[in-house]
N, C-alpha and C. Protein backbone atom coordinates (compact mmCIF):
# COMPACT_ATOMS: atom_id res chain seq x y z
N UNK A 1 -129.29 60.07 -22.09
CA UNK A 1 -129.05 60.42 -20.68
C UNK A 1 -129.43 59.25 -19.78
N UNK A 2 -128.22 59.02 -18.54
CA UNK A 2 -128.73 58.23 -18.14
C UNK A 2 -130.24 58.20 -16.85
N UNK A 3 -131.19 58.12 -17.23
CA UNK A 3 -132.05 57.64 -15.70
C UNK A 3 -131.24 56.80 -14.42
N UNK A 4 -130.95 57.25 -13.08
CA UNK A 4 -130.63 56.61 -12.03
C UNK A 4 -131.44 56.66 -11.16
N UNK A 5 -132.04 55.23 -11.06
CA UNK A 5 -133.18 54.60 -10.06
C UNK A 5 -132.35 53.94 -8.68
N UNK A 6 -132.92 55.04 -7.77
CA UNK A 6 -132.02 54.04 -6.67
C UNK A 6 -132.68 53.40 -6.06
N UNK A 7 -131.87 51.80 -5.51
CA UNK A 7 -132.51 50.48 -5.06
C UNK A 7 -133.54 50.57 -3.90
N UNK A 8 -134.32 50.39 -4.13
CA UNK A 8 -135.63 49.89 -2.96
C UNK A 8 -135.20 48.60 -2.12
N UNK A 9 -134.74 47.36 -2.96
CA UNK A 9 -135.01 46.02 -1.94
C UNK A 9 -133.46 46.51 -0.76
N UNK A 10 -133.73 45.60 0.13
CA UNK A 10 -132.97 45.67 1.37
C UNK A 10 -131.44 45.46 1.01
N UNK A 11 -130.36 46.38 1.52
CA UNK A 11 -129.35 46.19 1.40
C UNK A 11 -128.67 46.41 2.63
N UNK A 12 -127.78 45.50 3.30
CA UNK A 12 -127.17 45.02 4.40
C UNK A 12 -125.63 45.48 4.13
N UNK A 13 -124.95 46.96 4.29
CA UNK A 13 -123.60 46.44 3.25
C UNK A 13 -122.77 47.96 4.38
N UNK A 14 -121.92 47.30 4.45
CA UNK A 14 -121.37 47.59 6.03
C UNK A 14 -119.76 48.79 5.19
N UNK A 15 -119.85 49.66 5.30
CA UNK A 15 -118.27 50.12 4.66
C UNK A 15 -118.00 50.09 5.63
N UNK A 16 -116.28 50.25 5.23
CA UNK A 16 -115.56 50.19 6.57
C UNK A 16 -114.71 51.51 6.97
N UNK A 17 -115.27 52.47 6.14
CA UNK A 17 -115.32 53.79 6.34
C UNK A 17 -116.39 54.81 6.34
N UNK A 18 -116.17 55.82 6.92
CA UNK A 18 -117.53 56.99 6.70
C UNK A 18 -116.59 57.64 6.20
N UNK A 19 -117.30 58.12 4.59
CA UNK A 19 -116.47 59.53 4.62
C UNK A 19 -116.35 60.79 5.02
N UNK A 20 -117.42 60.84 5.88
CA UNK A 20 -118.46 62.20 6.43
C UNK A 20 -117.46 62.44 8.13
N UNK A 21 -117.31 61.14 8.33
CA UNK A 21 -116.50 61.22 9.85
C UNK A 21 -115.28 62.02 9.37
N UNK A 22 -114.91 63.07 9.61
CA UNK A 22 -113.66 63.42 9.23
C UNK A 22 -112.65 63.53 10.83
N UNK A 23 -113.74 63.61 12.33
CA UNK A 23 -112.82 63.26 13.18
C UNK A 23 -112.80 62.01 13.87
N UNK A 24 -112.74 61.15 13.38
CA UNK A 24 -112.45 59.40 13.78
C UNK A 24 -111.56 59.29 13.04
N UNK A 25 -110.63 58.30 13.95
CA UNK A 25 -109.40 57.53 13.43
C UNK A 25 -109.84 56.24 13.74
N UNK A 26 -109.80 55.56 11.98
CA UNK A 26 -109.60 54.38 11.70
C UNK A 26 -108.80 53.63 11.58
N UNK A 27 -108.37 52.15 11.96
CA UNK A 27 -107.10 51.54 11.92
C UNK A 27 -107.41 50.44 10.76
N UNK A 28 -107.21 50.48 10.25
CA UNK A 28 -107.31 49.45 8.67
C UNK A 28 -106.14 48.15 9.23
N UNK A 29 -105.88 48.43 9.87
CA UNK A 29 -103.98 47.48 9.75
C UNK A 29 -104.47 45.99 9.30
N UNK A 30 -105.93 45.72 10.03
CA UNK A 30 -105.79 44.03 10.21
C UNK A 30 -106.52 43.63 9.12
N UNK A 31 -107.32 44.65 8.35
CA UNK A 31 -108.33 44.22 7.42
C UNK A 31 -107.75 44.75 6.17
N UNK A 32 -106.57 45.02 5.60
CA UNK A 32 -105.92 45.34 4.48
C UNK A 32 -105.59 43.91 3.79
N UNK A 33 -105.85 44.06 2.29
CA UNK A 33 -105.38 42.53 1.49
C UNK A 33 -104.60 43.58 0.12
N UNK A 34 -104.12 42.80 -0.07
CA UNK A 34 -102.89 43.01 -1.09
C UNK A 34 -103.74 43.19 -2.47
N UNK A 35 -104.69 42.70 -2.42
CA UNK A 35 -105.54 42.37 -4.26
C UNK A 35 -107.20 42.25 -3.83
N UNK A 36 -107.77 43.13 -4.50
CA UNK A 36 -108.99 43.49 -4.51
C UNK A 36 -109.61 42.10 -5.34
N UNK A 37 -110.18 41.16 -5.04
CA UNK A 37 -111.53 40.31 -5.25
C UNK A 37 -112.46 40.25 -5.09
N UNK A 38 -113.31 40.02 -6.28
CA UNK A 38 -114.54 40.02 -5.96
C UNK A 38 -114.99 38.91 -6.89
N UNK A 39 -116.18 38.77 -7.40
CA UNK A 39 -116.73 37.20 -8.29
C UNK A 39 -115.82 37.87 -9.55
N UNK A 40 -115.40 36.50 -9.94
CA UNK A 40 -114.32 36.44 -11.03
C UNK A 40 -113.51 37.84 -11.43
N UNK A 41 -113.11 38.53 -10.93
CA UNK A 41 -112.34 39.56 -10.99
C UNK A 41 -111.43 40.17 -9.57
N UNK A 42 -110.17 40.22 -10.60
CA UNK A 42 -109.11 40.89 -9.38
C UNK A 42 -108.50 41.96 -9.78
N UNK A 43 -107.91 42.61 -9.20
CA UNK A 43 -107.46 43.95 -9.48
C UNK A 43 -106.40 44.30 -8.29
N UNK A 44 -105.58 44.83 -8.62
CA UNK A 44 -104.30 45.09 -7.61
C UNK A 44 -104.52 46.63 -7.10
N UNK A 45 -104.35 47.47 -5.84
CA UNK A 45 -104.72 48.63 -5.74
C UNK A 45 -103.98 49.66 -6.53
N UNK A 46 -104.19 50.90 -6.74
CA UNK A 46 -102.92 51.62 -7.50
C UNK A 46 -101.88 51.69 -6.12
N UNK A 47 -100.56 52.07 -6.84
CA UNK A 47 -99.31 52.79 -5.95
C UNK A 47 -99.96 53.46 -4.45
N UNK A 48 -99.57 52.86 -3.77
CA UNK A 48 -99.98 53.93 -2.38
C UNK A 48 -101.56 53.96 -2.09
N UNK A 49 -102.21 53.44 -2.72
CA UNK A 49 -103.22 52.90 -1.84
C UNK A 49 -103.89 52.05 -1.07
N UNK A 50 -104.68 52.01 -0.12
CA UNK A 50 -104.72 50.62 0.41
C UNK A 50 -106.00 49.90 0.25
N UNK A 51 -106.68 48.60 0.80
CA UNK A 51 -107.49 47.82 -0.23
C UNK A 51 -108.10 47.16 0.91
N UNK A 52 -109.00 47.64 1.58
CA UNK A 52 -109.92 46.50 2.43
C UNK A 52 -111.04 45.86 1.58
N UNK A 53 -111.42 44.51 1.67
CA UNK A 53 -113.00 43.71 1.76
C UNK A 53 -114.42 44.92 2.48
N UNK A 54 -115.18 45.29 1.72
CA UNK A 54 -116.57 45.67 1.77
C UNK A 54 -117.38 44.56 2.48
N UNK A 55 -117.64 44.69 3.92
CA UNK A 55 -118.51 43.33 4.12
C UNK A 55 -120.08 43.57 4.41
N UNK A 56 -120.26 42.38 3.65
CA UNK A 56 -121.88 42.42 3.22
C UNK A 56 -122.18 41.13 3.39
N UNK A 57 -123.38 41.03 4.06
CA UNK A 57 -124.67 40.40 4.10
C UNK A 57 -125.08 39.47 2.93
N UNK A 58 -125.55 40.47 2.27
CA UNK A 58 -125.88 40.39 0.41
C UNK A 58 -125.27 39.26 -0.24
N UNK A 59 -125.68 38.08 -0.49
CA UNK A 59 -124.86 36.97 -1.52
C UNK A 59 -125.04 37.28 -3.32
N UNK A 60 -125.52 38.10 -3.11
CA UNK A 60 -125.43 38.99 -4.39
C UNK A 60 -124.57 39.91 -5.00
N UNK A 61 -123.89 40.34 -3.73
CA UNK A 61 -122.79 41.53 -4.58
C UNK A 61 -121.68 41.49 -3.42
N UNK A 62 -120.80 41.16 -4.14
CA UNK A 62 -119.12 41.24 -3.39
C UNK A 62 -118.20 43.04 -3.86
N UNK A 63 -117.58 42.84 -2.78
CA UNK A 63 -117.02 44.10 -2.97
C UNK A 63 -115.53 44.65 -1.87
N UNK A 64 -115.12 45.86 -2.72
CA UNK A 64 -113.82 46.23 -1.51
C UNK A 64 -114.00 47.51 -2.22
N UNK A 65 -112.85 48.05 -0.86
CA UNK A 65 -112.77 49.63 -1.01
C UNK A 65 -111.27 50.02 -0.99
N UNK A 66 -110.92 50.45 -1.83
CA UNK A 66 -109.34 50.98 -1.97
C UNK A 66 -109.24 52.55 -1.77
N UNK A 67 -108.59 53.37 -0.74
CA UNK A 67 -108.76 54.26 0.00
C UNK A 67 -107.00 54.46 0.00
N UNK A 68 -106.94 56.52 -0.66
CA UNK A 68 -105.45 56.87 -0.58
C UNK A 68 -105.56 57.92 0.89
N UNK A 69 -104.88 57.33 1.46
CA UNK A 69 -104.68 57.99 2.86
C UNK A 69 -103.56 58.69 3.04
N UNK A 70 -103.36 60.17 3.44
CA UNK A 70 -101.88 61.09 3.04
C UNK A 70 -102.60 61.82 4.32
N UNK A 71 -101.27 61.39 5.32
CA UNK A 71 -100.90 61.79 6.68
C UNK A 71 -102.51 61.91 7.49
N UNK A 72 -103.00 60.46 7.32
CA UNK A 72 -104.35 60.42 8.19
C UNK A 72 -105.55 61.38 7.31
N UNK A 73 -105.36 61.80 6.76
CA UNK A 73 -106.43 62.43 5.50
C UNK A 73 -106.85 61.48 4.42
N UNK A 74 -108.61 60.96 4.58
CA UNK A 74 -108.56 59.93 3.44
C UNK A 74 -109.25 60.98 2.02
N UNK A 75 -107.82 61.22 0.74
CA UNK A 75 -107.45 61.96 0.03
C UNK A 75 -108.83 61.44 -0.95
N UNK A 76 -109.04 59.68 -1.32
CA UNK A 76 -109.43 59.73 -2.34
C UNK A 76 -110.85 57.73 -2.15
N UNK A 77 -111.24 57.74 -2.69
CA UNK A 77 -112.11 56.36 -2.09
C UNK A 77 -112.24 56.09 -3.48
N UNK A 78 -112.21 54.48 -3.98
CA UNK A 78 -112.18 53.60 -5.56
C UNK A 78 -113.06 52.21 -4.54
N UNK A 79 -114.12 51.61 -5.33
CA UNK A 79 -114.91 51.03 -5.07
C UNK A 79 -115.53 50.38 -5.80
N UNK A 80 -114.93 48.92 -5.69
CA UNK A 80 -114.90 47.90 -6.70
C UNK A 80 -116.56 46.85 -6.34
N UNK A 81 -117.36 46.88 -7.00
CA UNK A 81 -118.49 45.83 -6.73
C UNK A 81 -118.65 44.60 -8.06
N UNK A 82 -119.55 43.76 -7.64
CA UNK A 82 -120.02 42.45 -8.64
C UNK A 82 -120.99 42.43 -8.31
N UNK A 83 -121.65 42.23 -9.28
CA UNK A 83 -123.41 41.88 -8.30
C UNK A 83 -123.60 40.76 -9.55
N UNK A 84 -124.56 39.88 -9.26
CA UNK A 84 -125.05 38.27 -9.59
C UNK A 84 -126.19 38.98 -9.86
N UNK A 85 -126.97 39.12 -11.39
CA UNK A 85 -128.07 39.49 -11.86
C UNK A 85 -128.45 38.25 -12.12
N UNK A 86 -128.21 37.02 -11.94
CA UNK A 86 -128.98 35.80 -12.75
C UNK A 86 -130.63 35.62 -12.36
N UNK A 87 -131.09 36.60 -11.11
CA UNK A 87 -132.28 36.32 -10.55
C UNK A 87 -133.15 37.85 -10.22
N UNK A 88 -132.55 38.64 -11.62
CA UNK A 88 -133.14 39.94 -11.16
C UNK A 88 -134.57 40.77 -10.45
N UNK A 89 -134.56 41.72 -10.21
CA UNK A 89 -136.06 42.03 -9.40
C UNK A 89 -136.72 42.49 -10.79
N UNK A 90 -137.88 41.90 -10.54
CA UNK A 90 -139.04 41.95 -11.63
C UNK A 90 -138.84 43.55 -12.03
N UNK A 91 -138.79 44.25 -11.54
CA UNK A 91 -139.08 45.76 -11.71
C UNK A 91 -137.60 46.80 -12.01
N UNK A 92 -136.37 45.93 -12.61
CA UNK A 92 -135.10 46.40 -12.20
C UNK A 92 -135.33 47.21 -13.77
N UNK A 93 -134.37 48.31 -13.46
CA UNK A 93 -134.60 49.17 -14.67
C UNK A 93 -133.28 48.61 -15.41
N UNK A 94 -133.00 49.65 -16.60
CA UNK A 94 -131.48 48.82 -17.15
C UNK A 94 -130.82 48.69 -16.38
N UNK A 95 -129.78 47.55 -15.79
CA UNK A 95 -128.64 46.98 -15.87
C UNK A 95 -127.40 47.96 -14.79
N UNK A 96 -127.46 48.52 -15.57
CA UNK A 96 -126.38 49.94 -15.50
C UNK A 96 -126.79 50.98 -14.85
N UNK A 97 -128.18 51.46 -14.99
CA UNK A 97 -129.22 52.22 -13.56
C UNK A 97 -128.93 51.48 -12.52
N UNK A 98 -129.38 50.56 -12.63
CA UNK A 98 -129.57 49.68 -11.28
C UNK A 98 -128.17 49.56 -10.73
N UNK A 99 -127.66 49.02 -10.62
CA UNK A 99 -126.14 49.49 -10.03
C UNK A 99 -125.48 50.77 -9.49
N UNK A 100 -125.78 51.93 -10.01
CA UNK A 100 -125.41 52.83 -10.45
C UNK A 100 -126.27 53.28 -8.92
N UNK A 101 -127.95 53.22 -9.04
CA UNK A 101 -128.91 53.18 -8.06
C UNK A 101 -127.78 52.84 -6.68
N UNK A 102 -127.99 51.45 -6.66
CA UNK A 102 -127.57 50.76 -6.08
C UNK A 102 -126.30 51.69 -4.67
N UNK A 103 -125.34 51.76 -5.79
CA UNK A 103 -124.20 52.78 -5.40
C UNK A 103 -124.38 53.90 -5.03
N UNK A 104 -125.40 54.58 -5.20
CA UNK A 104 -125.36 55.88 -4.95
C UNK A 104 -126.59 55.98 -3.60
N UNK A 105 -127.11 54.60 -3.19
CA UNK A 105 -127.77 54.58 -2.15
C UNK A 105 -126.42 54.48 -0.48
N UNK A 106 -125.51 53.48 -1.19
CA UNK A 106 -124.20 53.36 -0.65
C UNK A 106 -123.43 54.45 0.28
N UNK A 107 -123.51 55.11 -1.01
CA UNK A 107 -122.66 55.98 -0.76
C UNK A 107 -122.90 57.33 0.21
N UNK A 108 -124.30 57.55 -0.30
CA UNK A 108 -125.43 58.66 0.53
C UNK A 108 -125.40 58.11 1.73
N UNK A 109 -125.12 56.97 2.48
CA UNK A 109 -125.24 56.19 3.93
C UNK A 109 -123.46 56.52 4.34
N UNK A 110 -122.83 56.99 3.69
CA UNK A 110 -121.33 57.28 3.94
C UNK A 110 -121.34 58.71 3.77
N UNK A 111 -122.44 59.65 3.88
CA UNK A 111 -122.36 60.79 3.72
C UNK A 111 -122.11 62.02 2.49
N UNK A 112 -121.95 60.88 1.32
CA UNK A 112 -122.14 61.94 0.02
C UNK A 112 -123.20 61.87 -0.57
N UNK A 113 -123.69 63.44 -1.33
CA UNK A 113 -124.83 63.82 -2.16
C UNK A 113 -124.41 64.17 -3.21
N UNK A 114 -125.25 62.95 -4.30
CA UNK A 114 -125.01 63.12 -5.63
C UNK A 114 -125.68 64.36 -5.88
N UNK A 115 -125.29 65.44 -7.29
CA UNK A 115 -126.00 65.96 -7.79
C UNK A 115 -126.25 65.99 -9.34
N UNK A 116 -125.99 66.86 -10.21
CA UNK A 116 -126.10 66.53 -11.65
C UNK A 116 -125.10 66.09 -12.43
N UNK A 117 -125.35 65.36 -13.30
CA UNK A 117 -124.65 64.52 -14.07
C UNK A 117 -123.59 65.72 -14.47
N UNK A 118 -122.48 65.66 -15.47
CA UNK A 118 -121.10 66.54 -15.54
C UNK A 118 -120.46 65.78 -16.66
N UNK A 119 -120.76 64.80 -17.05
CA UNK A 119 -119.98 63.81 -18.16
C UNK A 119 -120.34 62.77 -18.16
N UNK A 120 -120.40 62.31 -19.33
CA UNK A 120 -120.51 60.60 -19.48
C UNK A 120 -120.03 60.00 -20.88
N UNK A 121 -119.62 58.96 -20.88
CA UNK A 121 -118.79 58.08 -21.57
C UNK A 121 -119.31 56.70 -22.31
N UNK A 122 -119.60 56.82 -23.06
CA UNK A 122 -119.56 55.76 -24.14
C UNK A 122 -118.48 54.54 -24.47
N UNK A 123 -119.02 53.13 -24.53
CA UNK A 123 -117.52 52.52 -24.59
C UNK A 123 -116.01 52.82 -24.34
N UNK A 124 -116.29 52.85 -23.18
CA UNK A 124 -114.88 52.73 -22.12
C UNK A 124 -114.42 51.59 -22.83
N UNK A 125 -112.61 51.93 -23.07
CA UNK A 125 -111.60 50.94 -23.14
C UNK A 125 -111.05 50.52 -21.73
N UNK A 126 -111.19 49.28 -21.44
CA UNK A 126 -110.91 48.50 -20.31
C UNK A 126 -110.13 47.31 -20.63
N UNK A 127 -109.14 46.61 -19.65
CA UNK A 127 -108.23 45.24 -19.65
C UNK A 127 -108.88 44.11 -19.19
N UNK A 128 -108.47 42.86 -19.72
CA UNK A 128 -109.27 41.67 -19.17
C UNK A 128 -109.90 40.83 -20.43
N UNK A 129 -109.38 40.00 -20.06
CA UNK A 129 -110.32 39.16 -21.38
C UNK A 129 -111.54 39.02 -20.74
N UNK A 130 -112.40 39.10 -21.79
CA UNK A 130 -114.43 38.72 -21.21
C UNK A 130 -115.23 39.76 -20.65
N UNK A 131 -114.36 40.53 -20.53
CA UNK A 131 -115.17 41.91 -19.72
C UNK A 131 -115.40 42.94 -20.74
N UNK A 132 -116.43 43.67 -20.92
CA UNK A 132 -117.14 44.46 -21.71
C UNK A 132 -118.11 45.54 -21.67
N UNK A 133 -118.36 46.07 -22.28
CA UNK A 133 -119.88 46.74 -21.79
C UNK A 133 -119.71 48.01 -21.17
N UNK A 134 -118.39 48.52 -21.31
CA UNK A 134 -118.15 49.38 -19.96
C UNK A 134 -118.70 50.80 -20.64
N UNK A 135 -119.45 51.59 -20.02
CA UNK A 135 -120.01 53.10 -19.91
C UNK A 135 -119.81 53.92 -18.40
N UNK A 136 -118.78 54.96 -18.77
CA UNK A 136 -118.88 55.81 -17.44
C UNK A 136 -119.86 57.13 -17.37
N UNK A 137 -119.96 57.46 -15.95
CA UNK A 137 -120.70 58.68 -15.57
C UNK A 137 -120.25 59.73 -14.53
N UNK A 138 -120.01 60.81 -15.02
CA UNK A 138 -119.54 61.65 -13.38
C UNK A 138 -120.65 62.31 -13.23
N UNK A 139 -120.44 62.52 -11.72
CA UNK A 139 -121.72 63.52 -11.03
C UNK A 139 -120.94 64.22 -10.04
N UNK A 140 -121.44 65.78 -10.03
CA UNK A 140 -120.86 66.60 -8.63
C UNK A 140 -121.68 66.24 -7.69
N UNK A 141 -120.81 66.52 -6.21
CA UNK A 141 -121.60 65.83 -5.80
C UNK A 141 -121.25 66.95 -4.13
N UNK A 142 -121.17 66.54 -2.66
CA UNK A 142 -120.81 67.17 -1.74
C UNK A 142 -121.06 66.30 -0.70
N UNK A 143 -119.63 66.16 0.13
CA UNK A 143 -119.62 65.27 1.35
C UNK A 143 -120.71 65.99 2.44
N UNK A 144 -122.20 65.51 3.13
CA UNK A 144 -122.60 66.35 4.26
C UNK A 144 -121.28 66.75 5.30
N UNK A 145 -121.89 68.42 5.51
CA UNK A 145 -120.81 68.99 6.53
C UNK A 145 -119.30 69.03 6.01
N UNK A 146 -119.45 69.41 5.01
CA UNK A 146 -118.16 69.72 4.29
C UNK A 146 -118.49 70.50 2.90
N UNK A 147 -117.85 71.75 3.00
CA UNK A 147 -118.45 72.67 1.97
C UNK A 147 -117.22 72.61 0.62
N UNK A 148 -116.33 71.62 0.53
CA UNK A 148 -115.78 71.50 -0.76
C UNK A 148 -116.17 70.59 -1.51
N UNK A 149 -116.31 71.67 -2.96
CA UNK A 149 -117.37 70.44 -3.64
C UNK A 149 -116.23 69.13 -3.89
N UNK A 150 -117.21 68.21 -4.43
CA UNK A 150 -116.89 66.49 -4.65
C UNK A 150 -116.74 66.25 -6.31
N UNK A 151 -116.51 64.86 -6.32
CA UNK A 151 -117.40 64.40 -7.51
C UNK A 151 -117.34 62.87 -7.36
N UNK A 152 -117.84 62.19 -8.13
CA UNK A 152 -118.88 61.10 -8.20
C UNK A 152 -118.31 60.08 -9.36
N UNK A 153 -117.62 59.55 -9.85
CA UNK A 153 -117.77 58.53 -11.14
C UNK A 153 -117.84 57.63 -10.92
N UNK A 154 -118.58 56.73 -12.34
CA UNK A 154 -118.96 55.51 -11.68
C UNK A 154 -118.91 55.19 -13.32
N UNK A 155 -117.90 53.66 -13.30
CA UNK A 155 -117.71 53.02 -14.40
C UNK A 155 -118.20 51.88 -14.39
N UNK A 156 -119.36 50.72 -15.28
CA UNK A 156 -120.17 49.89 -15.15
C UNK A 156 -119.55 49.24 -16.44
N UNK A 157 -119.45 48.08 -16.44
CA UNK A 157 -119.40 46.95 -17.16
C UNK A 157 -119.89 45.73 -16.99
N UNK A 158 -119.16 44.33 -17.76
CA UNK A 158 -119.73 43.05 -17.65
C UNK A 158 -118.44 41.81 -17.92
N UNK A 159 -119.40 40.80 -17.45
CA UNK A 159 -118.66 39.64 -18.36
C UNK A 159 -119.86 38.75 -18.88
N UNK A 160 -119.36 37.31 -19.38
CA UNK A 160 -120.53 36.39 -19.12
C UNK A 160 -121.61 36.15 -18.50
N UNK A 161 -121.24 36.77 -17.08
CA UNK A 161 -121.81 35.77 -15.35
C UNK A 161 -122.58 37.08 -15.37
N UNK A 162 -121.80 37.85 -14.80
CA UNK A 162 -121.87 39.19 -13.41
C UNK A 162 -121.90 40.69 -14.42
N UNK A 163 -122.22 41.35 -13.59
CA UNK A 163 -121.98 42.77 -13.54
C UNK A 163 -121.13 43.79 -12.58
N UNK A 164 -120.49 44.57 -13.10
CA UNK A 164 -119.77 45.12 -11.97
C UNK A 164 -119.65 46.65 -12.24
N UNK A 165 -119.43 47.47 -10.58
CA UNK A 165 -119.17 48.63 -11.33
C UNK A 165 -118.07 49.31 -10.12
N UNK A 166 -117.34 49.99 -10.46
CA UNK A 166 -116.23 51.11 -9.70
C UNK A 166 -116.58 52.20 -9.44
N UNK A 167 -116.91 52.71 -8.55
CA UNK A 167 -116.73 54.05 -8.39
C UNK A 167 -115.70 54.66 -7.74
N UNK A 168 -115.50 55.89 -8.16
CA UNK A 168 -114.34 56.73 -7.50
C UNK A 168 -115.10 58.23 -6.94
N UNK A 169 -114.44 58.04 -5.18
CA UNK A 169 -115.64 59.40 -4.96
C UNK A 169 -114.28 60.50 -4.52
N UNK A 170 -114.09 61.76 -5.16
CA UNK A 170 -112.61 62.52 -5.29
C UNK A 170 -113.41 63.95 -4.83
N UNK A 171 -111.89 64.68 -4.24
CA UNK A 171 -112.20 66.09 -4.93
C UNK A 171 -112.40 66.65 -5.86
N UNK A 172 -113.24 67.60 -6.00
CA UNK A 172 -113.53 67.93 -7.17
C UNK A 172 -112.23 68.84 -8.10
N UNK A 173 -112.20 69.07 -9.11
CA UNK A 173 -110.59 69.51 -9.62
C UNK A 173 -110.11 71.04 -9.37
N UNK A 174 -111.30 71.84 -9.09
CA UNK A 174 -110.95 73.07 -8.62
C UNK A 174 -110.15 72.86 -7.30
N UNK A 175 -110.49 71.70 -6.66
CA UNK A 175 -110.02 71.32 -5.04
C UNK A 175 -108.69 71.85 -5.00
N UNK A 176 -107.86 72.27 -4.16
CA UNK A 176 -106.44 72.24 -4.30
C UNK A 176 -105.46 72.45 -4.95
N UNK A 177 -106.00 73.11 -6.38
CA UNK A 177 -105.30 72.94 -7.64
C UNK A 177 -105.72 72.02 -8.22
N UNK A 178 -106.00 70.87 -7.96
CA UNK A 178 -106.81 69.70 -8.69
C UNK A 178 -105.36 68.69 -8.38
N UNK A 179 -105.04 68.62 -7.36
CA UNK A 179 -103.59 67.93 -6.79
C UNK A 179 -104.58 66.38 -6.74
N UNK A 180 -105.51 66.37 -5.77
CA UNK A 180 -106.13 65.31 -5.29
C UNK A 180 -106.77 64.78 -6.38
N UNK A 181 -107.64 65.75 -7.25
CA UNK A 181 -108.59 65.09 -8.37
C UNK A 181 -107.66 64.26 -9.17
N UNK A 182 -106.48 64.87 -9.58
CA UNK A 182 -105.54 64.31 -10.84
C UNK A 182 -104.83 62.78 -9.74
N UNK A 183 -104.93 62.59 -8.75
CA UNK A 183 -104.32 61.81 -8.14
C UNK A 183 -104.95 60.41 -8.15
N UNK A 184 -106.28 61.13 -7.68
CA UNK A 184 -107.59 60.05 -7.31
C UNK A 184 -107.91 59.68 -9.26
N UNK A 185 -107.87 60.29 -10.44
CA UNK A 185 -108.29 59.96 -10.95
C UNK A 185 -107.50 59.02 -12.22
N UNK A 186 -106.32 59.15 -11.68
CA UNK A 186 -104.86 58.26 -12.23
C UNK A 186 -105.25 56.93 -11.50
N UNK A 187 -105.15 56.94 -10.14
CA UNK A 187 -105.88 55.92 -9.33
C UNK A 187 -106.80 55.18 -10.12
N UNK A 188 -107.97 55.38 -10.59
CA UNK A 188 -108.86 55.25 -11.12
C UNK A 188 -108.48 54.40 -12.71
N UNK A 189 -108.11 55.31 -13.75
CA UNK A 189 -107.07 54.64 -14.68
C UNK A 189 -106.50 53.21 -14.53
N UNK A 190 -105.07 53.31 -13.54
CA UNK A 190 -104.65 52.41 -13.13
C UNK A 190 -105.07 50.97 -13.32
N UNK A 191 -106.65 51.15 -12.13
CA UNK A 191 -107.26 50.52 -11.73
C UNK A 191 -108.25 49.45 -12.80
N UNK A 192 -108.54 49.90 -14.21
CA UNK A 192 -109.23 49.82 -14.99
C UNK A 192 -108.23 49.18 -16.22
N UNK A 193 -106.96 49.46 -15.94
CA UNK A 193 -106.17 49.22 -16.82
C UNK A 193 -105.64 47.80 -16.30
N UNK A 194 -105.97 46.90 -15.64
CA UNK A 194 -105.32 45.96 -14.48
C UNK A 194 -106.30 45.04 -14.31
N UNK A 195 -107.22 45.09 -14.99
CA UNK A 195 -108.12 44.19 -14.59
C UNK A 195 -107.71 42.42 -14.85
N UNK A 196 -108.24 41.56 -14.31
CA UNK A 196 -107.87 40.09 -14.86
C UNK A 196 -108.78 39.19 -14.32
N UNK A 197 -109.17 38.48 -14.94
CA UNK A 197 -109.77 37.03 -14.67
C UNK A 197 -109.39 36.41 -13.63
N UNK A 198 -110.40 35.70 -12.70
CA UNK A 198 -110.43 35.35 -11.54
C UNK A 198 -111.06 33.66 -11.39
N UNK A 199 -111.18 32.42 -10.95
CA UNK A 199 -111.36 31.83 -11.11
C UNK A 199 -112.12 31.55 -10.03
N UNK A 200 -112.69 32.73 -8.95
CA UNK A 200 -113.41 32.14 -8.09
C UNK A 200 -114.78 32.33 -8.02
């Protein structure tokens, strides 16, 4: 089972959405990029979603947010990070906690509450030469002020350098019929299946 320790040191990391705001309208128009980058990895968004830069402070962890938006409703959120372990904190638990931590401090500042774990995954098959390591986790979870439940996954891997991890924060599959879950979680797929080497 996994232990998730969430991060203590200071994190500066700006989304460019709340998911909790459900009455604000956001205009993405000027901050949309075609291909999700981050340290040595790119990834193209799935079909119909769109792909802003995560901006952060942090010279430690790069990131973007790919967000399916259906008629001003944001349906589904995929959330690509890297973080630079070459100088870790003396006290960092595994690897894969810590990130995981990390993210779910994130995300709680965007208005979702993790709750108990629901599945987890052992060697994930993933695309990309050099990248490895990958283990997923779902958690239910619930947007504050919104009484349909959520859920939570979060897929962690590696290469040489870096560490990275995705999360996807969806309806949960009872939602709707599970219209959104099966949508957001093809999304997700996609996304994992697309990976490639980056040279920056």
């Amino acid at each position: 089972m996994w232990r998730i320790a969430i991060a203590c040191f200071g994190l500066h990391l700006s989304t460019v959405a709340h998911a909790a705001q459900d009455d604000e309208t956001i205009d993405f128009a000027d901050q949309i990029t075609p291909v999700c980058e981050v340290e040595k990895l790119k990834v193209s968004p799935p079909d119909g979603w769109i792909n802003v830069p995560i901006q952060t402070e942090e010279t430690i962890i790069r990131g973007c947010q790919m967000m399916l938006i259906v008629e001003k409703d944001l349906i589904g959120v995929l959330r690509v990070l890297s973080f630079d372990l070459s100088n870790p904190p003396a006290d960092m638990p595994r690897w894969e906690e810590h990130l995981i931590g990390i993210e779910s401090m994130l995300i709680y500042e965007m208005g979702y509450r993790l709750h108990k774990p629901i599945w987890q995954r052992q060697d994930v098959g993933i695309s990309g030469a050099g990248f490895g390591g990958a283990k997923a986790i779902g958690f239910s979870a619930n947007i504050e002020g919104n009484d349909k439940p959520q859920e939570a996954h979060f897929l962690v891997f590696e290469n040489a350098t870096h560490k990275y991890l995705i999360s996807l924060l969806t309806p949960a599959r009872p939602v709707d019929n599970g219209i959104h879950y099966k949508s957001n979680t093809q999304g997700m797929a996609a996304v994992i299946r697309n990976f490639r080497g980056s040279g920056s």
